[in-house]
N, C-alpha and C. Protein backbone atom coordinates (compact mmCIF):
# COMPACT_ATOMS: atom_id res chain seq x y z
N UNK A 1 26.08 -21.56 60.54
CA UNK A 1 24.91 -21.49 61.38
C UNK A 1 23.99 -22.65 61.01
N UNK A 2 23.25 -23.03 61.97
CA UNK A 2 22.22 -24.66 61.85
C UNK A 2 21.28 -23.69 62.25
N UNK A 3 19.94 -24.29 61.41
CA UNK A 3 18.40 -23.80 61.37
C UNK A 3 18.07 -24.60 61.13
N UNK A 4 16.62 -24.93 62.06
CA UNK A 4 16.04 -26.13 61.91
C UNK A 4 14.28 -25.87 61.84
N UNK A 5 13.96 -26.41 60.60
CA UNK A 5 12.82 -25.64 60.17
C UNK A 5 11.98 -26.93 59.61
N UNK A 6 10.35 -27.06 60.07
CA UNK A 6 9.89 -27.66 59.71
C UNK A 6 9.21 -26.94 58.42
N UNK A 7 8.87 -28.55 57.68
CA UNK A 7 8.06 -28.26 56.56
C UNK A 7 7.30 -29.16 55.93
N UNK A 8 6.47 -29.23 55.25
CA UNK A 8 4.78 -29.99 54.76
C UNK A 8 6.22 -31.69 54.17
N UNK A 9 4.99 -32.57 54.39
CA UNK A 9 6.68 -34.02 53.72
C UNK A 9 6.41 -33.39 52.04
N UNK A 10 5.36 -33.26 51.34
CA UNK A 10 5.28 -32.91 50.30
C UNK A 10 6.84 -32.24 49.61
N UNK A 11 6.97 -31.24 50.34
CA UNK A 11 8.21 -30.13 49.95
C UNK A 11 9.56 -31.12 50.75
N UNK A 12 9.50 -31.46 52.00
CA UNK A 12 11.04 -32.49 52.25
C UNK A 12 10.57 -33.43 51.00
N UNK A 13 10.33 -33.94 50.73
CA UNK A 13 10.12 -35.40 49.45
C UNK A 13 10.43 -34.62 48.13
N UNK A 14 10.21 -33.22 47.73
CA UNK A 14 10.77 -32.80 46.51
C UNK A 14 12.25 -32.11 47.01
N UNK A 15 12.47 -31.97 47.84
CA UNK A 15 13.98 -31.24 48.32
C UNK A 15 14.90 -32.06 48.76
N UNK A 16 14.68 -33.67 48.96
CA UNK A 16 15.27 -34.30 49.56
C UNK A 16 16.64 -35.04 48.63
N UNK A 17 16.60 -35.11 46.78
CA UNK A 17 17.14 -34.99 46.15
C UNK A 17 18.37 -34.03 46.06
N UNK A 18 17.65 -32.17 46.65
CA UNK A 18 18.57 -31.43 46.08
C UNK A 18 19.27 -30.61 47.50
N UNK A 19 19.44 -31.85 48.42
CA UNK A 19 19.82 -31.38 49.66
C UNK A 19 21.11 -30.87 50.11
N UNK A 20 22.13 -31.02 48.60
CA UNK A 20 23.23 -30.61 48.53
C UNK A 20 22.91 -28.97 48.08
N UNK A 21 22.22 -28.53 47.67
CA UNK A 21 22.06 -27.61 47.25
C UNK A 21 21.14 -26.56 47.73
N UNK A 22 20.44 -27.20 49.01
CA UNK A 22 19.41 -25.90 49.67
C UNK A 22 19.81 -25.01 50.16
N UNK A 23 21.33 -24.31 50.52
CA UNK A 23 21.75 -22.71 50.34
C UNK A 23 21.18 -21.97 49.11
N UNK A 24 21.92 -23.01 48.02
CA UNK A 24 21.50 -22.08 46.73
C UNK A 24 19.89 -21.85 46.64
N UNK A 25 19.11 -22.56 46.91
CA UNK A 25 17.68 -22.26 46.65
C UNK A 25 17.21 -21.45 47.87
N UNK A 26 17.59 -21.21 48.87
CA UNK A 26 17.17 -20.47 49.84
C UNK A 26 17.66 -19.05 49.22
N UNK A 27 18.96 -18.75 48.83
CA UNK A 27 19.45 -17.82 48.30
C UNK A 27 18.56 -17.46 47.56
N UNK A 28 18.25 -18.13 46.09
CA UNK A 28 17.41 -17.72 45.16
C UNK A 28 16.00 -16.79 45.90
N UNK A 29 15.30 -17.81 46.67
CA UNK A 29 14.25 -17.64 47.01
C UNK A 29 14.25 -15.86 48.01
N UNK A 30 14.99 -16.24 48.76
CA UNK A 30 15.03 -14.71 49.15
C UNK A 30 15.28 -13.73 48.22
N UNK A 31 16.11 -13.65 47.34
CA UNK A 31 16.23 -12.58 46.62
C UNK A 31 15.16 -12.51 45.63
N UNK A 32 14.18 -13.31 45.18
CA UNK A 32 12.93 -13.46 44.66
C UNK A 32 11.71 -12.36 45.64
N UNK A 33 11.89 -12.76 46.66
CA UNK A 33 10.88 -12.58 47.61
C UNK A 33 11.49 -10.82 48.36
N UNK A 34 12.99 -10.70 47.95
CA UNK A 34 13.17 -9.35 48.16
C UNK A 34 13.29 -8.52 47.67
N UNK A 35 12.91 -8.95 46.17
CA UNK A 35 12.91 -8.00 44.52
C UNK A 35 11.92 -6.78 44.98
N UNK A 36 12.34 -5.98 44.76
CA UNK A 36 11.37 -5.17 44.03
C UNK A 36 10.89 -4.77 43.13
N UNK A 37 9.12 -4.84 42.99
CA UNK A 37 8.61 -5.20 41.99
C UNK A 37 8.73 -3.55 41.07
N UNK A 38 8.58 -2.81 42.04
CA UNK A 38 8.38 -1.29 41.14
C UNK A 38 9.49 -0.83 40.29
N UNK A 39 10.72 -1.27 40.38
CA UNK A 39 11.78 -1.25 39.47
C UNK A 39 12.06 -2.25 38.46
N UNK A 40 10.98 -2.65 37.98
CA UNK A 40 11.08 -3.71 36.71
C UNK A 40 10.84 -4.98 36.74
N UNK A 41 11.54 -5.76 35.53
CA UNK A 41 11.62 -7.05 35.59
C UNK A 41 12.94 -7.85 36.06
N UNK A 42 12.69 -7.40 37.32
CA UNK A 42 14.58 -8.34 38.12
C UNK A 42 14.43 -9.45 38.42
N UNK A 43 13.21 -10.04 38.13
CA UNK A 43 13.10 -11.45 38.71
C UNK A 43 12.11 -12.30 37.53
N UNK A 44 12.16 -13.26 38.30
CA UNK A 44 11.14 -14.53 37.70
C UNK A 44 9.65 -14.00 38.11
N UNK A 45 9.17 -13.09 39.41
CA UNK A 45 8.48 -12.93 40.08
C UNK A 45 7.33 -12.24 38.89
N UNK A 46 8.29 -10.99 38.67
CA UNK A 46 7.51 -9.90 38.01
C UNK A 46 7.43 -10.67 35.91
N UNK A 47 7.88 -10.84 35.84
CA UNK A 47 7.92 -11.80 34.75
C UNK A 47 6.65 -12.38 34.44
N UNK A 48 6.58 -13.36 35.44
CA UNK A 48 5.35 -14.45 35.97
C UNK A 48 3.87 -13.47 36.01
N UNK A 49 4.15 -12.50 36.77
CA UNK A 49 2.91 -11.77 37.16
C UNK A 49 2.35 -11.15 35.73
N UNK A 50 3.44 -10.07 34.83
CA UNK A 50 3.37 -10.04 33.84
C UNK A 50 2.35 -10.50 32.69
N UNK A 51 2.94 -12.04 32.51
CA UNK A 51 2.12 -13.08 31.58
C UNK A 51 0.87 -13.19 32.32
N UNK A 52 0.54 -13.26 33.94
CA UNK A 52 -0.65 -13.91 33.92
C UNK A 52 -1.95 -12.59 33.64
N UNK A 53 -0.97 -11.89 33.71
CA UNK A 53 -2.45 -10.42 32.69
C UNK A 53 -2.62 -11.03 31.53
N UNK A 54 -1.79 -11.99 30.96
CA UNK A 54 -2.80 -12.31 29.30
C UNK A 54 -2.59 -10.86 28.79
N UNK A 55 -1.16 -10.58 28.54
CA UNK A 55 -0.85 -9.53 27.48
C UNK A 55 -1.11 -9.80 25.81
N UNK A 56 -1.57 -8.94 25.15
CA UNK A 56 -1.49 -8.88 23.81
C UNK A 56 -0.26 -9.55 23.19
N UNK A 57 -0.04 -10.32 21.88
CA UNK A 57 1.27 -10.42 20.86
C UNK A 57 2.04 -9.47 21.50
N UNK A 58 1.43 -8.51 20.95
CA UNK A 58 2.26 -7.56 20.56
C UNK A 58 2.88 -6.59 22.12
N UNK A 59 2.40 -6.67 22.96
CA UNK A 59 2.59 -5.99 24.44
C UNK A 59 3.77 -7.00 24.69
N UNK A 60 3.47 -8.56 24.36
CA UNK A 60 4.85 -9.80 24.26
C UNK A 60 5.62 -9.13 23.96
N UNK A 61 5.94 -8.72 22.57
CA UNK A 61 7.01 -8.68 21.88
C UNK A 61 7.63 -7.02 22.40
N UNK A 62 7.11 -6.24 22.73
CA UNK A 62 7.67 -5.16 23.52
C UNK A 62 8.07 -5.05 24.66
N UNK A 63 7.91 -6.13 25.41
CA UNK A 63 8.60 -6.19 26.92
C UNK A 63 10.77 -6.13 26.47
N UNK A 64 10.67 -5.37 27.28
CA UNK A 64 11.98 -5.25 27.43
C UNK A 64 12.76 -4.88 29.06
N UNK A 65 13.65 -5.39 29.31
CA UNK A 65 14.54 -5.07 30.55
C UNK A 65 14.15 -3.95 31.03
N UNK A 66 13.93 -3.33 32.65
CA UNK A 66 14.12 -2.43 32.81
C UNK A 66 15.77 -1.78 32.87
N UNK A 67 15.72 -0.39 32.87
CA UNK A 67 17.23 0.11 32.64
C UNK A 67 17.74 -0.28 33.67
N UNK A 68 17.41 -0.46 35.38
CA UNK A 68 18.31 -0.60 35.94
C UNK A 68 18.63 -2.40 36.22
N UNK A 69 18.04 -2.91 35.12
CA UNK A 69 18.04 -4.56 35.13
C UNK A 69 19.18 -4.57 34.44
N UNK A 70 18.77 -4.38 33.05
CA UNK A 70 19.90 -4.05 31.69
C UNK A 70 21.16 -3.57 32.55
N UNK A 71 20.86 -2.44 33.05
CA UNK A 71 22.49 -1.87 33.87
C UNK A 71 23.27 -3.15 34.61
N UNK A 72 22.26 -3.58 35.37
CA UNK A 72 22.93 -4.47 36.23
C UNK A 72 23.41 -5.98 35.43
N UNK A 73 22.88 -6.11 34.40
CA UNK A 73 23.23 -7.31 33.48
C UNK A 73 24.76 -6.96 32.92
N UNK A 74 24.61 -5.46 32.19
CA UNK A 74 25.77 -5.22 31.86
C UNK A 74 26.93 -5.13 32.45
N UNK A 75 26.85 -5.13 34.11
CA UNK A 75 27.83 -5.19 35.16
C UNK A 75 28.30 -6.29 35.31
N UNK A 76 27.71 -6.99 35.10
CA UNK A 76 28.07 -9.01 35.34
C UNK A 76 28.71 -8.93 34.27
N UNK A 77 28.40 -9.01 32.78
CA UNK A 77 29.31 -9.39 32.13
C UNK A 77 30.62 -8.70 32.10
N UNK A 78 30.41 -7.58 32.54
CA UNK A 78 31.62 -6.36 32.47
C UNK A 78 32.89 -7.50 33.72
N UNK A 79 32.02 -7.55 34.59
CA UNK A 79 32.49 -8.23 35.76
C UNK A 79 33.15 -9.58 35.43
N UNK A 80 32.30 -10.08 34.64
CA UNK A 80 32.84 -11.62 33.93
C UNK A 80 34.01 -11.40 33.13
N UNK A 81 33.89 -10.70 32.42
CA UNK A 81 35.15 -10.39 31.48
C UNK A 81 36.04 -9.73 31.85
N UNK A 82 36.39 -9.02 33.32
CA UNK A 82 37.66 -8.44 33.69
C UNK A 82 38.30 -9.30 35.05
N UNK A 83 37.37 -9.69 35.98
CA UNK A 83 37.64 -10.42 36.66
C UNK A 83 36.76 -12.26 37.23
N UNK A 84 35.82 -11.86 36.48
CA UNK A 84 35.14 -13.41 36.60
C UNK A 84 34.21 -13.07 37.69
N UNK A 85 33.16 -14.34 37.98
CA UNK A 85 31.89 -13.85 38.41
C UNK A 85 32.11 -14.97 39.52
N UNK A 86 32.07 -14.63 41.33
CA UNK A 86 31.70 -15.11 42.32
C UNK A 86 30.49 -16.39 42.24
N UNK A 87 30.15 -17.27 43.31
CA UNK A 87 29.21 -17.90 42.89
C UNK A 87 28.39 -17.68 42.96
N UNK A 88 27.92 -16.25 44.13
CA UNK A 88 26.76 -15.75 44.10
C UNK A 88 26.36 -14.96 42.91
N UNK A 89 26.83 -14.63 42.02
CA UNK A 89 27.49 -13.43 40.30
C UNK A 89 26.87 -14.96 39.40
N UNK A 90 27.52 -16.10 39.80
CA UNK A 90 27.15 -17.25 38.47
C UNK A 90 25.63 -17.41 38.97
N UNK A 91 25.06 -17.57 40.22
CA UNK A 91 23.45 -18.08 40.62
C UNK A 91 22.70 -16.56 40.13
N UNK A 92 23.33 -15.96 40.09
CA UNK A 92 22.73 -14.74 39.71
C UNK A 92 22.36 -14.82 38.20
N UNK A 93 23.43 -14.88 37.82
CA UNK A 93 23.51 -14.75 35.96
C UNK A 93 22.31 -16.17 35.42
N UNK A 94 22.73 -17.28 36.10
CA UNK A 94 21.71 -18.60 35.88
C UNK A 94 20.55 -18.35 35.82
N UNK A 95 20.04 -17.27 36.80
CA UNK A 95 18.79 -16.84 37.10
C UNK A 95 18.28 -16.37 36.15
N UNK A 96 18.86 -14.94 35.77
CA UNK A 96 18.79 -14.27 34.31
C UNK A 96 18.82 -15.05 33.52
N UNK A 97 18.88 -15.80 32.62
CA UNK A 97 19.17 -16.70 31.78
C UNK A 97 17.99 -17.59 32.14
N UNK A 98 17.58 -18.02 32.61
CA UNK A 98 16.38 -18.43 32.93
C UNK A 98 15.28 -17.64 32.52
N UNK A 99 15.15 -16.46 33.24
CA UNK A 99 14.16 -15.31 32.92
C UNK A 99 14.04 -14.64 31.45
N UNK A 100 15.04 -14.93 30.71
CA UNK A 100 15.42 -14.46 29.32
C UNK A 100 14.43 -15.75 28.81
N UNK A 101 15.35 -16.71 28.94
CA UNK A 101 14.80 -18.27 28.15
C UNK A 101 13.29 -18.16 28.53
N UNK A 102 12.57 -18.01 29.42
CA UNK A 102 11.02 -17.72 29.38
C UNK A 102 10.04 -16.74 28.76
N UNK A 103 10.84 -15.73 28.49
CA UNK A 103 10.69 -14.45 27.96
C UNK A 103 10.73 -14.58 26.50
N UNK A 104 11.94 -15.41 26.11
CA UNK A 104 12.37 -15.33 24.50
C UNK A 104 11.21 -16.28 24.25
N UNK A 105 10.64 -17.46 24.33
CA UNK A 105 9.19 -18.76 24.74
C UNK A 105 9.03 -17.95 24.09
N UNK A 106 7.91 -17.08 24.57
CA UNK A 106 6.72 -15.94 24.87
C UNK A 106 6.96 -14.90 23.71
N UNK A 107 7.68 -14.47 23.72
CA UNK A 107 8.14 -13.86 22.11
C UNK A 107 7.77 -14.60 21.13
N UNK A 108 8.46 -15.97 21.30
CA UNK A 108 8.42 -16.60 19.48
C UNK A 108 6.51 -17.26 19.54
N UNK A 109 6.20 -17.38 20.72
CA UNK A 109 5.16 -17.85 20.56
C UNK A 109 4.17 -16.36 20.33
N UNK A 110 4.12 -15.51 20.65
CA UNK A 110 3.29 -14.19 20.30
C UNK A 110 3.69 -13.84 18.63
N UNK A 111 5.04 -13.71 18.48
CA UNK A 111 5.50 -13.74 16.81
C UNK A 111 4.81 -14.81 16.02
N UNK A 112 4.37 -15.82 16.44
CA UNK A 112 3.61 -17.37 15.42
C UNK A 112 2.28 -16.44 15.87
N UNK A 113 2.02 -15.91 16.99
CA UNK A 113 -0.13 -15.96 16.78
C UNK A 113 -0.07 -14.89 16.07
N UNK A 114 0.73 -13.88 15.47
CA UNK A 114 0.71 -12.48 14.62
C UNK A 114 0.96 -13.02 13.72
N UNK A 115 1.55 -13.68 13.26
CA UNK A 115 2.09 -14.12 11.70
C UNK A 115 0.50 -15.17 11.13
N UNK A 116 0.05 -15.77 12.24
CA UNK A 116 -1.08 -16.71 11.87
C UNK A 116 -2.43 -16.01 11.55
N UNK A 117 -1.90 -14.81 12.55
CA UNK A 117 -3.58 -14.09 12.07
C UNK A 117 -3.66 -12.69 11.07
N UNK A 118 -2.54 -12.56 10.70
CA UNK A 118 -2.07 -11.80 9.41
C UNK A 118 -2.56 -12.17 8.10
C-alpha cells in the first residue's frame, strides 16, 4: 500500500537518512502510541512519564516490570530459544532493550546519589 503524507521539512530532513527504514519507525511509533499505559511499563512512553515525576533514589531503584511486561519478555525469549524471533519479535525485543538500558542509567545513577549522601 502507498500513503502519501505530508510533514513539517524539519522531520523529512531528520527522516530523510532513515528512509530505508520508515516501516520500522512507523511500526514502533504506533505501538508506542497504542500502549497502554494502565498495565505498566510496556513502553518507552510510560518509562519517560515515570522519570519526569522526579522520583526519589530510592522509588528509582524499585521500579520493576510490570507482570504482564515480565510475562511477555519471558515469551520472546522462550520464543527465541525454541523457534527464533520474527522481525516484528527482534523490533520488539530492540525496543525492550532500549527501555532496560534507560532504566538500568537511572538505577546506577540513583545508587551514586544514595551512596553520596550516606
Amino acid at each position: 500500500m502507498q500513503i502519501t503524507v505530508e510533514i513539517p521539512d524539519d522531520i523529512a530532513q531528520r527522516l530523510e537518512p532513515l528512509k530505508d527504514k520508515l516501516p520500522q519507525i512507523l511500526a514502533l511509533g504506533l505501538q508506542e502510541i497504542t500502549a497502554n499505559p494502565t498495565t505498566g511499563f510496556s513502553g518507552l512512553t510510560e518509562v519517560l512519564e515515570f522519570f519526569a515525576k522526579l522520583p526519589s533514589p530510592q522509588e528509582i531503584l524499585a521500579l520493576r516490570p510490570a507482570p504482564n511486561l515480565q510475562t511477555e519478555i519471558e515469551n520472546l525469549l522462550d520464543k527465541n530459544r525454541t523457534e527464533g524471533l520474527n522481525e516484528r519479535d527482534r523490533r520488539l525485543w530492540q525496543h525492550y532493550e532500549f527501555v532496560e538500558h534507560l532504566v538500568r542509567i537511572a538505577k546506577a545513577q540513583a545508587l551514586l546519589k544514595l551512596q553520596q549522601s550516606a
